[in-house]
C-alpha atoms as a PDB file:
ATOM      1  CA  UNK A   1      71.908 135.647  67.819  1.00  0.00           C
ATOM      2  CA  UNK A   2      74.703 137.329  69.875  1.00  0.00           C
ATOM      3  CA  UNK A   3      75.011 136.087  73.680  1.00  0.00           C
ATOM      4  CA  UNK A   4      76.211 138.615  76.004  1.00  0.00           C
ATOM      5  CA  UNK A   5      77.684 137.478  79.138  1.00  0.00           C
ATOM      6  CA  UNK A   6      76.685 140.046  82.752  1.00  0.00           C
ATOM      7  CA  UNK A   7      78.642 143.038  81.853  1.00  0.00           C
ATOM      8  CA  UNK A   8      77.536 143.570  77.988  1.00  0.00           C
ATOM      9  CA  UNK A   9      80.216 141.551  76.433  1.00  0.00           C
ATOM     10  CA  UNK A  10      79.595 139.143  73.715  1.00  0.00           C
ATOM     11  CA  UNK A  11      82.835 136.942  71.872  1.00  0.00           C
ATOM     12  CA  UNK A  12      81.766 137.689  68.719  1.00  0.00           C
ATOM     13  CA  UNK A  13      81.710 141.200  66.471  1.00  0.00           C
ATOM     14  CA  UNK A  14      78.575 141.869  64.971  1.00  0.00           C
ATOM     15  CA  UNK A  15      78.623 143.203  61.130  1.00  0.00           C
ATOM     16  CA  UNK A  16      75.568 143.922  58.853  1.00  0.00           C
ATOM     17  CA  UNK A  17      75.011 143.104  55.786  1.00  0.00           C
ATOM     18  CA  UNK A  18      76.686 146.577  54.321  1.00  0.00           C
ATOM     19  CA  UNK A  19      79.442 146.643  56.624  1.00  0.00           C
ATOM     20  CA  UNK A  20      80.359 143.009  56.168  1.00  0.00           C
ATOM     21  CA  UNK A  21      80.005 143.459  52.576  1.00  0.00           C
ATOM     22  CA  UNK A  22      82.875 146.781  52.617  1.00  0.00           C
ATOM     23  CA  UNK A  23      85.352 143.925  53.753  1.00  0.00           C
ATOM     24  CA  UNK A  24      85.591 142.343  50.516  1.00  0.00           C
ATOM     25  CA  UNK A  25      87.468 145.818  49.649  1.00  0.00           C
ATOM     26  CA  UNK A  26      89.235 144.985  46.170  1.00  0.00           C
ATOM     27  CA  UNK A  27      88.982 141.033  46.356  1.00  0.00           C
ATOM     28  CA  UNK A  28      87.952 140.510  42.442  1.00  0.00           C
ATOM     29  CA  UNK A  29      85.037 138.469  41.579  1.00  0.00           C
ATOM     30  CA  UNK A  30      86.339 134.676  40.270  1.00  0.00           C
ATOM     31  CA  UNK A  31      83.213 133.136  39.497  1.00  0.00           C
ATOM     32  CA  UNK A  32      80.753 134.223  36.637  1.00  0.00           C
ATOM     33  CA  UNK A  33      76.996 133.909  36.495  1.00  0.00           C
ATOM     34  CA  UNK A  34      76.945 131.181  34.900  1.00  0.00           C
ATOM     35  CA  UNK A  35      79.203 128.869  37.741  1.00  0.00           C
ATOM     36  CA  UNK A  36      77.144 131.055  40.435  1.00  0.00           C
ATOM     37  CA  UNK A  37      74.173 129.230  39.204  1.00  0.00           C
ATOM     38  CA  UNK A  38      76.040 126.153  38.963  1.00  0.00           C
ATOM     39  CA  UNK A  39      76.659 126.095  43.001  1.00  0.00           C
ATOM     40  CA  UNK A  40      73.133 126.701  44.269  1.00  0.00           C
ATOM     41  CA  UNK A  41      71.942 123.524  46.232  1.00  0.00           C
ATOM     42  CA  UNK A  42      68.262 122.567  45.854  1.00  0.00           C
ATOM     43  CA  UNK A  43      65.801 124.917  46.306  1.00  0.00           C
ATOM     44  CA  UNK A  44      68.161 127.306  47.491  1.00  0.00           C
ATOM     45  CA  UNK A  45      68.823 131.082  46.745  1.00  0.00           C
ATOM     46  CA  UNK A  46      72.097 132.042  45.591  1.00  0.00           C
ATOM     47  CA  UNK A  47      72.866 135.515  43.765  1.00  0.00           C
ATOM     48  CA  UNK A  48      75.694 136.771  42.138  1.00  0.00           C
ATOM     49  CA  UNK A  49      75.036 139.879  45.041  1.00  0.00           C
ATOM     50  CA  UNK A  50      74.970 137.384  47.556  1.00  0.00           C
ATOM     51  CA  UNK A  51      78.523 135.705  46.073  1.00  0.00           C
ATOM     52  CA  UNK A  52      79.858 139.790  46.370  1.00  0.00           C
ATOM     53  CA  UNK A  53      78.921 141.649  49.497  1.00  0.00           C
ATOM     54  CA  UNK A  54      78.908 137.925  51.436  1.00  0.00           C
ATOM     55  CA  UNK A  55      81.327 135.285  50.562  1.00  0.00           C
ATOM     56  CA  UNK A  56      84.180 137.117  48.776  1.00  0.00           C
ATOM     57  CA  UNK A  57      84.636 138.927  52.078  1.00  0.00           C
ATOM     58  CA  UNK A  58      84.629 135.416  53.805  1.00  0.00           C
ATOM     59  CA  UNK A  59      87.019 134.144  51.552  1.00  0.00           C
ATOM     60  CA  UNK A  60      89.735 137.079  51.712  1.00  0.00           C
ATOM     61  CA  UNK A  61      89.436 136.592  55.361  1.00  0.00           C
ATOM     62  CA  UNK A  62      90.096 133.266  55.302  1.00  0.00           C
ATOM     63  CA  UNK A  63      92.745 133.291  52.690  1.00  0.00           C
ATOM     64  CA  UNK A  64      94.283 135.186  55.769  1.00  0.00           C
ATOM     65  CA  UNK A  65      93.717 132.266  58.117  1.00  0.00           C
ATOM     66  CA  UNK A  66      94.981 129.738  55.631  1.00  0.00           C
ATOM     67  CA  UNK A  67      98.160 131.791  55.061  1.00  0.00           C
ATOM     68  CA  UNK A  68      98.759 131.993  58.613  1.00  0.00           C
ATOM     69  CA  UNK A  69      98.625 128.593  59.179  1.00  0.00           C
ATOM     70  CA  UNK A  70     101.003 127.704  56.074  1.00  0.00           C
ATOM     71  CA  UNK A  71     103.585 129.698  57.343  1.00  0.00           C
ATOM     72  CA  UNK A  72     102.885 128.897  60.955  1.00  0.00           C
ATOM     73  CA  UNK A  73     103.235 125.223  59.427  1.00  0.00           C
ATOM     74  CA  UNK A  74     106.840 125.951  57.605  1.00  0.00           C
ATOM     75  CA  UNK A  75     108.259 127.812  61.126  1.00  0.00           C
ATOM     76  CA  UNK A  76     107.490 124.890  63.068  1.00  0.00           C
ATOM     77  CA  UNK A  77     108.786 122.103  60.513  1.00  0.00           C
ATOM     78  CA  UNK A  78     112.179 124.187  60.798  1.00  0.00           C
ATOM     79  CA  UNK A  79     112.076 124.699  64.463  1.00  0.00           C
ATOM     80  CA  UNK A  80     111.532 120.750  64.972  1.00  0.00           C
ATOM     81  CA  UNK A  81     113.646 119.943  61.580  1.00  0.00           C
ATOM     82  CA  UNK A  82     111.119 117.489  60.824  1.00  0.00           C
ATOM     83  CA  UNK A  83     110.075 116.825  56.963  1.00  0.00           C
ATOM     84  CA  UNK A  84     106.103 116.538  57.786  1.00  0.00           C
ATOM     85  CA  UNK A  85     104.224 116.556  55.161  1.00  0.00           C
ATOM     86  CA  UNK A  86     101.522 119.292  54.511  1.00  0.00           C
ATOM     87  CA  UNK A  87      98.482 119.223  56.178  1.00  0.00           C
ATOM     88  CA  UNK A  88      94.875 120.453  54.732  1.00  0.00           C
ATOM     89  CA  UNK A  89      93.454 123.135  56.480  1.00  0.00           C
ATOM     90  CA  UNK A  90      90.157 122.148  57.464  1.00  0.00           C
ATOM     91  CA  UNK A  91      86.446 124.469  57.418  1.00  0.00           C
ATOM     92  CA  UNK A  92      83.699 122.993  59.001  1.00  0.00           C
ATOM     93  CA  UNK A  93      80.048 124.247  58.243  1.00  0.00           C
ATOM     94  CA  UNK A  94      76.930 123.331  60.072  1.00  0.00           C
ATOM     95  CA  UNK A  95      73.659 124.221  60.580  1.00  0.00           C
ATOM     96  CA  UNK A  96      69.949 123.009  60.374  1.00  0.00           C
ATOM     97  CA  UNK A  97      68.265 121.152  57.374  1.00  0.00           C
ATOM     98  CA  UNK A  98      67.258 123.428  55.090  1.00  0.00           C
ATOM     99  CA  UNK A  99      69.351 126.086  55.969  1.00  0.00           C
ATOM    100  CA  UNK A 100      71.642 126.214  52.890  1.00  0.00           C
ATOM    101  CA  UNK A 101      75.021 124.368  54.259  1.00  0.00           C
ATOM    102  CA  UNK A 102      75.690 122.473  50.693  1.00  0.00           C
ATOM    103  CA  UNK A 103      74.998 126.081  48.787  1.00  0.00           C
ATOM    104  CA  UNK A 104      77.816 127.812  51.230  1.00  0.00           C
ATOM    105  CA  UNK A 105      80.459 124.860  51.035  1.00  0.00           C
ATOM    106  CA  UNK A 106      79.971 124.579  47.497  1.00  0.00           C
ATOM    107  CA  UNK A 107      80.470 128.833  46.923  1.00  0.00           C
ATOM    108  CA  UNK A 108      83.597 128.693  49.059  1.00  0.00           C
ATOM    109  CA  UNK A 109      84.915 125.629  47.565  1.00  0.00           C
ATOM    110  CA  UNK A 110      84.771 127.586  44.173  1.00  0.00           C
ATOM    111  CA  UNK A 111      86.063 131.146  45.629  1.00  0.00           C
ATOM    112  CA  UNK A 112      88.952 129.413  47.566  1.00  0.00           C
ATOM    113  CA  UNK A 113      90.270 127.424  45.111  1.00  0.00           C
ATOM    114  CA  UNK A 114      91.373 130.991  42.957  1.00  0.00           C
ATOM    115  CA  UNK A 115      93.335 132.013  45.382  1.00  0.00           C
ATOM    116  CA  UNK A 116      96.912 131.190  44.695  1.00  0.00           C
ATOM    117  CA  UNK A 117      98.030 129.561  47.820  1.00  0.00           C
ATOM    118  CA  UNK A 118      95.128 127.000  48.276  1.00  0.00           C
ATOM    119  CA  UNK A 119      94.391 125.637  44.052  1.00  0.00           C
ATOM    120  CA  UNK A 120      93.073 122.615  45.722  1.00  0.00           C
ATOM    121  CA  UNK A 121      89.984 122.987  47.971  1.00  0.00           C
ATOM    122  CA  UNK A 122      88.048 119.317  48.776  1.00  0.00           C
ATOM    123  CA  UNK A 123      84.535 119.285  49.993  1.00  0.00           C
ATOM    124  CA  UNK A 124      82.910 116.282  51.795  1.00  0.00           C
ATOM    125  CA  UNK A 125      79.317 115.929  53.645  1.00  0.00           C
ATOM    126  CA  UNK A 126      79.155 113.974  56.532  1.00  0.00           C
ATOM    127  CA  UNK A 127      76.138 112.205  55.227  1.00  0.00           C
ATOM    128  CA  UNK A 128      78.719 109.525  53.862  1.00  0.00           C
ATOM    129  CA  UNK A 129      79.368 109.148  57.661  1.00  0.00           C
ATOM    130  CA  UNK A 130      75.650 107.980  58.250  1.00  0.00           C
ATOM    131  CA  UNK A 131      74.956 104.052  59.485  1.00  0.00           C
ATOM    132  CA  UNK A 132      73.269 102.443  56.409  1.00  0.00           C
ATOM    133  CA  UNK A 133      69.858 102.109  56.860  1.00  0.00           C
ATOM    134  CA  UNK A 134      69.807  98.408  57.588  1.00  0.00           C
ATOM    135  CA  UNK A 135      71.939  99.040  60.732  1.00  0.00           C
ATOM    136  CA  UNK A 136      69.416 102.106  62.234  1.00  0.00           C
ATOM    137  CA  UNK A 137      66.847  99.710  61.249  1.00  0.00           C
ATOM    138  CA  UNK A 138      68.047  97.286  63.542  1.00  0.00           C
ATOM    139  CA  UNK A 139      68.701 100.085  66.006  1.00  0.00           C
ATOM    140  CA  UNK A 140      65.500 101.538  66.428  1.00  0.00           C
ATOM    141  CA  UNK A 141      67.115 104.958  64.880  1.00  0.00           C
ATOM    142  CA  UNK A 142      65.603 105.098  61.553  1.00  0.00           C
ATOM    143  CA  UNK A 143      63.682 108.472  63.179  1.00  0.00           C
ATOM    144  CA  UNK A 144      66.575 109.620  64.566  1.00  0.00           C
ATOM    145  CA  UNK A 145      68.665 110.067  61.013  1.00  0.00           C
ATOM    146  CA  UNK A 146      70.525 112.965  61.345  1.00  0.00           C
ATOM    147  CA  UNK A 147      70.793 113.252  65.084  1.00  0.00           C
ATOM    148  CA  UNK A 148      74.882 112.308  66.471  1.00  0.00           C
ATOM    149  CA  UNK A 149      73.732 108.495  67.589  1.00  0.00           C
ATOM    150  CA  UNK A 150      72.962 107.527  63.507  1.00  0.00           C
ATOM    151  CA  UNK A 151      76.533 108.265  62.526  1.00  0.00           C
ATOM    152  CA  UNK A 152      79.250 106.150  62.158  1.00  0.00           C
ATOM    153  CA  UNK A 153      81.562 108.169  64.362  1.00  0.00           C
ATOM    154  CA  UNK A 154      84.381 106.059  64.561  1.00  0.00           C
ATOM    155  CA  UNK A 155      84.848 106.052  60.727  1.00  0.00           C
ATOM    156  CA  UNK A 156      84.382 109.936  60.573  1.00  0.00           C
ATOM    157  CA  UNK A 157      87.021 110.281  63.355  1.00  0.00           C
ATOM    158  CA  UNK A 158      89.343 107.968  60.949  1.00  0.00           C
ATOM    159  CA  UNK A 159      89.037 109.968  58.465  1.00  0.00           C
ATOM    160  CA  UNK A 160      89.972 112.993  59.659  1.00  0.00           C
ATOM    161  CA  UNK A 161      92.598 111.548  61.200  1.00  0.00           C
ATOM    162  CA  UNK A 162      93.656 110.210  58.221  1.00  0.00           C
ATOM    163  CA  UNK A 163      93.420 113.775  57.095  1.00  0.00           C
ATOM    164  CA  UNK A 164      95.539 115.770  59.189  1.00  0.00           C
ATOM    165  CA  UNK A 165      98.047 112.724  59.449  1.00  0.00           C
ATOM    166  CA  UNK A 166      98.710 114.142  55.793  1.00  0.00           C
ATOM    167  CA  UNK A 167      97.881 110.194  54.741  1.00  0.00           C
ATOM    168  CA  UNK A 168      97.119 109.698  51.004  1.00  0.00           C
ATOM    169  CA  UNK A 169      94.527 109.399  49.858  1.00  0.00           C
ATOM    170  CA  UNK A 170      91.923 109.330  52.753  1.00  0.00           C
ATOM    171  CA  UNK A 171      88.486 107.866  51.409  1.00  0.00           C
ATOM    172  CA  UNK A 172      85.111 109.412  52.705  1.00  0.00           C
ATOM    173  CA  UNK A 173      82.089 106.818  51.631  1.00  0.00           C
ATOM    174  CA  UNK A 174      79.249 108.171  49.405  1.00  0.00           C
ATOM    175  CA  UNK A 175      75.920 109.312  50.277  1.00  0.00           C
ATOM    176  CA  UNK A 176      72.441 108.994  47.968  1.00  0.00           C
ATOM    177  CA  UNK A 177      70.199 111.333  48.752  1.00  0.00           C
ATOM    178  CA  UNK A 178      67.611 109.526  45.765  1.00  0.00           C
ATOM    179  CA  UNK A 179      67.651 106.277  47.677  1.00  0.00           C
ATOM    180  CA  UNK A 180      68.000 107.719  51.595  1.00  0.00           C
ATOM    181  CA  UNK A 181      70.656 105.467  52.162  1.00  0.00           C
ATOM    182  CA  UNK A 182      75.318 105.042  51.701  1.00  0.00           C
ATOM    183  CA  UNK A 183      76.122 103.433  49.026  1.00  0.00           C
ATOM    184  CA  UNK A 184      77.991 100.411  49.280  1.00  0.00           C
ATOM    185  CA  UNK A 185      81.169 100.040  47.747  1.00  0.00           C
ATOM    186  CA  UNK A 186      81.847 103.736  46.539  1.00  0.00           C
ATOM    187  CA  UNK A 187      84.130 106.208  48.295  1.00  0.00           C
ATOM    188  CA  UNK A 188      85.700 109.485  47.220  1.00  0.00           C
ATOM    189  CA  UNK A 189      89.217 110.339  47.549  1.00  0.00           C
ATOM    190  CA  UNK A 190      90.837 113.229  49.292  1.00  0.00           C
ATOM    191  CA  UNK A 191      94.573 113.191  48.853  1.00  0.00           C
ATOM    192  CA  UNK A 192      96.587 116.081  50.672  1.00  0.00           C
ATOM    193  CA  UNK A 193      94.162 119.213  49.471  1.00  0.00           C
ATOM    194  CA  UNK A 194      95.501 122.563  50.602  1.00  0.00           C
ATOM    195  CA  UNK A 195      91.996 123.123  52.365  1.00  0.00           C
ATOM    196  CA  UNK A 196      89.237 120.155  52.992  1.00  0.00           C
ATOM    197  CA  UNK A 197      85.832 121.841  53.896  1.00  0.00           C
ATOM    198  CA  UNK A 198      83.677 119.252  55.790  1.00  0.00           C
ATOM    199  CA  UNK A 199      79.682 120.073  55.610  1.00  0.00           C
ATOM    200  CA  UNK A 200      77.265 118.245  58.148  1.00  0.00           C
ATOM    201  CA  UNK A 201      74.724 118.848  60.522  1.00  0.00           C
ATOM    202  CA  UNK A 202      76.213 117.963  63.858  1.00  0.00           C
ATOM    203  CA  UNK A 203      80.318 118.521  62.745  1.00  0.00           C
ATOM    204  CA  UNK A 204      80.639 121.331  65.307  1.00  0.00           C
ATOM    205  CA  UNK A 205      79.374 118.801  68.328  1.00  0.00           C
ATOM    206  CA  UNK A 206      81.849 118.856  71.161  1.00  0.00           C
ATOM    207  CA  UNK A 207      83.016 115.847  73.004  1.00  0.00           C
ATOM    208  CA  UNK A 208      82.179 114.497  76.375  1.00  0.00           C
ATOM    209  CA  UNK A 209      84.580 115.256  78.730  1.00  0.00           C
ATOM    210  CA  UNK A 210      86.982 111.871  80.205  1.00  0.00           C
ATOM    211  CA  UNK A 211      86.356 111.154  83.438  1.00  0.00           C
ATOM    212  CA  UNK A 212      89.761 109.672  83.040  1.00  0.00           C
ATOM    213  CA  UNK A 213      91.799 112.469  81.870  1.00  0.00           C
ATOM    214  CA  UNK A 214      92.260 110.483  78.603  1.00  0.00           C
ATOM    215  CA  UNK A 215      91.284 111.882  74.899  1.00  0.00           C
ATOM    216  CA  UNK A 216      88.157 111.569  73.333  1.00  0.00           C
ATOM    217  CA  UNK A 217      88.304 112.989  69.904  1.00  0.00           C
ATOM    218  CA  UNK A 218      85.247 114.559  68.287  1.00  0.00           C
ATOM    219  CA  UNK A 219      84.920 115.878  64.468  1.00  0.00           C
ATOM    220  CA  UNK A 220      84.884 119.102  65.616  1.00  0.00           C
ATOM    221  CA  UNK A 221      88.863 118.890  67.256  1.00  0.00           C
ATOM    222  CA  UNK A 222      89.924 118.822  63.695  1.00  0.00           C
ATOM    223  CA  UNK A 223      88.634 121.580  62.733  1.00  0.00           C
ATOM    224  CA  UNK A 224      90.914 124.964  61.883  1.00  0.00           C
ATOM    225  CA  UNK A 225      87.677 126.930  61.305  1.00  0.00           C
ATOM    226  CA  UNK A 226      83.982 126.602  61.395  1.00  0.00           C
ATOM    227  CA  UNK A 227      81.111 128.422  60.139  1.00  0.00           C
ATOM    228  CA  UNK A 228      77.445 127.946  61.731  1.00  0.00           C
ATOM    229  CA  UNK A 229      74.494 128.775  59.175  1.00  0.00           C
ATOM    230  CA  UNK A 230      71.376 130.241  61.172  1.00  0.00           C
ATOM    231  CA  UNK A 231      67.741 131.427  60.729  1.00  0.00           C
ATOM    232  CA  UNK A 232      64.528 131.616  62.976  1.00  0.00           C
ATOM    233  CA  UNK A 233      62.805 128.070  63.220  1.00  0.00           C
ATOM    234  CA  UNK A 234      59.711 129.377  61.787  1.00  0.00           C
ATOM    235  CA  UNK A 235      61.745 130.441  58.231  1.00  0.00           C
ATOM    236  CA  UNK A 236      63.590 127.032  58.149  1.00  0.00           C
ATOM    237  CA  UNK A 237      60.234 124.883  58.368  1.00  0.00           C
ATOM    238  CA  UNK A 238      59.015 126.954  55.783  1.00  0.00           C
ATOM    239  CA  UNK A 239      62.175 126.245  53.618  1.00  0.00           C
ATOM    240  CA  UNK A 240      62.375 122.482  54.521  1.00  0.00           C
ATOM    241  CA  UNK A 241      58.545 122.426  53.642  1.00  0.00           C
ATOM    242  CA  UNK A 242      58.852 124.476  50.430  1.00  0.00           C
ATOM    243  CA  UNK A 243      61.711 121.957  49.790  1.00  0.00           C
ATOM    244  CA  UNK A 244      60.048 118.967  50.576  1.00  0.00           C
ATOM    245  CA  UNK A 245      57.388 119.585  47.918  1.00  0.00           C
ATOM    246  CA  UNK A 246      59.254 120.844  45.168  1.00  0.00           C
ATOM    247  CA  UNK A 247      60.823 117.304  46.093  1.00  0.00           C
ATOM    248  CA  UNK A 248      57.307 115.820  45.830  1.00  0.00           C
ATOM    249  CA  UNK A 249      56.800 116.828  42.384  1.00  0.00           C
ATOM    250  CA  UNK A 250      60.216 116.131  40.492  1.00  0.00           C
ATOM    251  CA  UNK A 251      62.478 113.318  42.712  1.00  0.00           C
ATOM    252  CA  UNK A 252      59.383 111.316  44.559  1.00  0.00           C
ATOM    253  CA  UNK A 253      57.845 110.671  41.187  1.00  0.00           C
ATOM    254  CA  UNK A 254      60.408 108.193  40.269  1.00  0.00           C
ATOM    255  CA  UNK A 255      59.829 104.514  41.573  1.00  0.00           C
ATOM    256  CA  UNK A 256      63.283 103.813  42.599  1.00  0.00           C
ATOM    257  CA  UNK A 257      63.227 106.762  44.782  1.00  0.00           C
ATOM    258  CA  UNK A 258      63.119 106.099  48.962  1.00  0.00           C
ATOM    259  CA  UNK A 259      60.519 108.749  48.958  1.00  0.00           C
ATOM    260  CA  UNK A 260      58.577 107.575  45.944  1.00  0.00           C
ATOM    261  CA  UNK A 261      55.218 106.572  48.406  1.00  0.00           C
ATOM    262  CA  UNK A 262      55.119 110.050  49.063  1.00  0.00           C
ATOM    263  CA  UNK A 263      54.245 111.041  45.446  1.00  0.00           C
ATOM    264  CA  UNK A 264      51.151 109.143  45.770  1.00  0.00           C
ATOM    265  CA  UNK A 265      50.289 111.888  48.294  1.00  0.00           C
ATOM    266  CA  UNK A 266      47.629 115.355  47.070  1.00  0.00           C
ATOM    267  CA  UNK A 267      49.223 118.422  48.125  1.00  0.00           C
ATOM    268  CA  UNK A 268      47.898 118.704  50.970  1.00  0.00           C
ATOM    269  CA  UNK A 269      48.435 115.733  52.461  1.00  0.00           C
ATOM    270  CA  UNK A 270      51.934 115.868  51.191  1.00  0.00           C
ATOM    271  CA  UNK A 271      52.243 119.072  53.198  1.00  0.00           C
ATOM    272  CA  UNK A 272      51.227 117.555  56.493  1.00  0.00           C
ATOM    273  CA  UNK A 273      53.429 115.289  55.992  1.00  0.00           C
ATOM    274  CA  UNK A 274      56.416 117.717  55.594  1.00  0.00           C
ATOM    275  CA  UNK A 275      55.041 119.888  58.802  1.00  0.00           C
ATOM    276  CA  UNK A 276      55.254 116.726  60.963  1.00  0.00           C
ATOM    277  CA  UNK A 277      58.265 115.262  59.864  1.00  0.00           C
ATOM    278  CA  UNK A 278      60.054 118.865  60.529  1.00  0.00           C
ATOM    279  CA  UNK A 279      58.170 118.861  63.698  1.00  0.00           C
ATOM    280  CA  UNK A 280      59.109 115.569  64.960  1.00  0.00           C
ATOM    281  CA  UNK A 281      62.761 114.803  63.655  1.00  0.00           C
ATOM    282  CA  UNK A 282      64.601 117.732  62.163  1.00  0.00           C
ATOM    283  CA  UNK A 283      63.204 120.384  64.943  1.00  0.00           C
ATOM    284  CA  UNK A 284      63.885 118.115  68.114  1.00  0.00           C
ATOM    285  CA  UNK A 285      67.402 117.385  66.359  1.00  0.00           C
ATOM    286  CA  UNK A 286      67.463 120.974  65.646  1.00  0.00           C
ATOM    287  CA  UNK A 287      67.161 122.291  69.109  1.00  0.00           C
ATOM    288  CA  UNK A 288      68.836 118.948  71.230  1.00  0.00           C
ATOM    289  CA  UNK A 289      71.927 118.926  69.006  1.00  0.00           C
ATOM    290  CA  UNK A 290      72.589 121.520  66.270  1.00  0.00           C
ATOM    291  CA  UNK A 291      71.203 125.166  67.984  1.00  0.00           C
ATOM    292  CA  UNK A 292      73.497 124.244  70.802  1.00  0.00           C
ATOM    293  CA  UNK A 293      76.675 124.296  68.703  1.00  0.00           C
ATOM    294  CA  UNK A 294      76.124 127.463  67.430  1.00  0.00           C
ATOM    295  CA  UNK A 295      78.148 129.508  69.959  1.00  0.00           C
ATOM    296  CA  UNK A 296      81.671 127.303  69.125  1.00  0.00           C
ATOM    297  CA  UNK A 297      81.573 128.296  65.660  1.00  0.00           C
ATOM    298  CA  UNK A 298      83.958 131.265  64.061  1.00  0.00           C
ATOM    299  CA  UNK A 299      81.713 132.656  62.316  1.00  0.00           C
ATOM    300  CA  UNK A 300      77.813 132.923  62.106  1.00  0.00           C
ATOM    301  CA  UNK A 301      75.920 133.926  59.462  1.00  0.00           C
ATOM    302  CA  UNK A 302      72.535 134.896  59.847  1.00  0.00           C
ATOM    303  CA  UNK A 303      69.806 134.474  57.155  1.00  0.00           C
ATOM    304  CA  UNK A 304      66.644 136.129  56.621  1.00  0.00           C
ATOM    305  CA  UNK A 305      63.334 135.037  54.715  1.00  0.00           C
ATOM    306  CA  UNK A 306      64.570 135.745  51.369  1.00  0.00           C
ATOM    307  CA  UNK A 307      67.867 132.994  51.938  1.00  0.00           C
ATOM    308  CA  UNK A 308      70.068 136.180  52.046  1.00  0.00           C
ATOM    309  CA  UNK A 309      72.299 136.669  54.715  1.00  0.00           C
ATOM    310  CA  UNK A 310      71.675 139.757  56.798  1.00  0.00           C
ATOM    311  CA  UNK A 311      73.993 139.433  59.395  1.00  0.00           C
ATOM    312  CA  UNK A 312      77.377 138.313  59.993  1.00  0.00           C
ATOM    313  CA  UNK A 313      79.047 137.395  63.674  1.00  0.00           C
ATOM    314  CA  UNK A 314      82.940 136.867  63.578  1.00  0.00           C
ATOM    315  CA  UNK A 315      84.254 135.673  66.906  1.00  0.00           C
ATOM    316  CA  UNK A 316      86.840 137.978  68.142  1.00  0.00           C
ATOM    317  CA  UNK A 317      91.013 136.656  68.127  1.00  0.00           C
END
């Protein structure tokens, strides 16, 4: 994971599991078991351990990032006697399918929203952001879903703008997971939340550069801080597969799901198919677009085969 440049020196500091965990130092433990169970994502693995020695130390340290800002914020309103109004303080988290983005956001949703200076922490996906499936139809980019063309960027980009422009509310569309495609005509709301923590695959992309010299905005200029999820590919195809047919034997059964041919499937034929659509959508997206990113995050955690993170990489100030 860590990339060294000629002489030995890498940007990030490298913590194990136990040494990363000794951060948390006397940060109490908000959540109970119950709401710990509550968070875990789909076929993901979430502990109340995993809650202690990993994410309570990510959340003290950026309770210290948030507080910096804030006052940061309040010197500069004075020194330009301005009356802005407050802006969120935006986390980004990406990382392949299957990798456990939805589990993290949700966890750090839940642990920043005790402390006292942020009580209201907003969580969006960027798969609200995704062209409706008509429109990749027409594209040709139904097997690209996922990858940076089958977004609608320009609406992300207004949103965020809307967003740190301190606008209320600013409306994210929704996503359906059940029938693969936006819904039409629903939206959620995020009006002015001390922290907004923005989950997607691709959100820590970079921009082109202008040939021009003018700006081209990308989702990840809005970001304050961003957290990359990472594992081995072999461990993530064996997730997204493991996924897939848990999938196969609840969701795909009902008739009004996208998926529901796939229920018609035996095991193993269900399993092929899960193999080759890791192998020939989310691994090329994987390594073109979202492996690539993983050097311009903050932070990097590192999971193992058992969905529990075993390393942590915080870039250095």
């Amino acid at each position: 994971m860590e990339q060294r440049t000629d002489d030995g020196l890498s940007p990030y500091r490298i913590f194990s599991r136990a040494e990363w965990a000794a951060r948390r130092e006397d940060t109490p433990m908000t959540l109970k078991s119950a709401e710990v169970a509550s968070l875990k994502a789909f076929n993901d693995q979430l502990s109340m351990n995993e809650v202690e020695e990993i994410y309570l130390p990510l959340s003290r340290l950026l309770s210290f990032y948030v507080g910096a800002a804030q006052r940061l914020f309040r010197d500069m309103r004075r020194f330009l006697r301005t009356e802005d109004v407050k802006v969120p303080y935006v986390i980004g988290i990406g990382g392949s399918v299957a990798v456990g983005k939805t589990t993290t956001a949700r966890v750090l949703q839940a642990l920043l929203a005790r402390w006292p200076n942020t009580p209201k922490v907003d969580l969006i996906t960027t798969d609200g952001f995704l062209l409706p499936n008509a429109v990749l139809e027409r594209e040709g980019l139904m097997e690209k879903k996922g990858f940076p063309e089958s977004y609608d960027l320009p609406a992300l980009l207004r949103f965020l703008t809307d967003v740190k422009a301190g606008r209320r509310p600013a409306r994210a569309p929704v996503y359906s997971h059940h029938v693969y495609d936006v819904v039409p005509g629903e939206s959620v709301e995020i009006d002015r939340p001390d922290i907004l923590i923005v989950e997607g695959l691709n959100v820590l992309q970079a921009g082109r550069l202008p040939k021009d010299g003018k700006a081209i905005p990308f989702v990840s200029d809005f970001f304050d801080y961003s957290v990359y999820l990472d594992a081995d590919e072999a461990v993530l195809e064996r997730w997204y597969v493991e996924r897939f047919l848990r999938l196969y034997e609840t969701a795909f059964r009902d008739p009004n799901s996208y998926f529901h041919r796939y229920s018609k499937l035996d095991e193993k034929q269900a399993t092929k198919t899960a193999i080759s659509i890791w192998t020939q959508i989310n691994l090329v997206n994987l390594r073109e677009n979202i492996l690539p990113t993983r050097q311009r995050a903050s932070l990097i955690l590192r999971k193992g085969e058992n969905h529990r993170v075993d390393e942590v990489a915080l870039r250095k100030l």
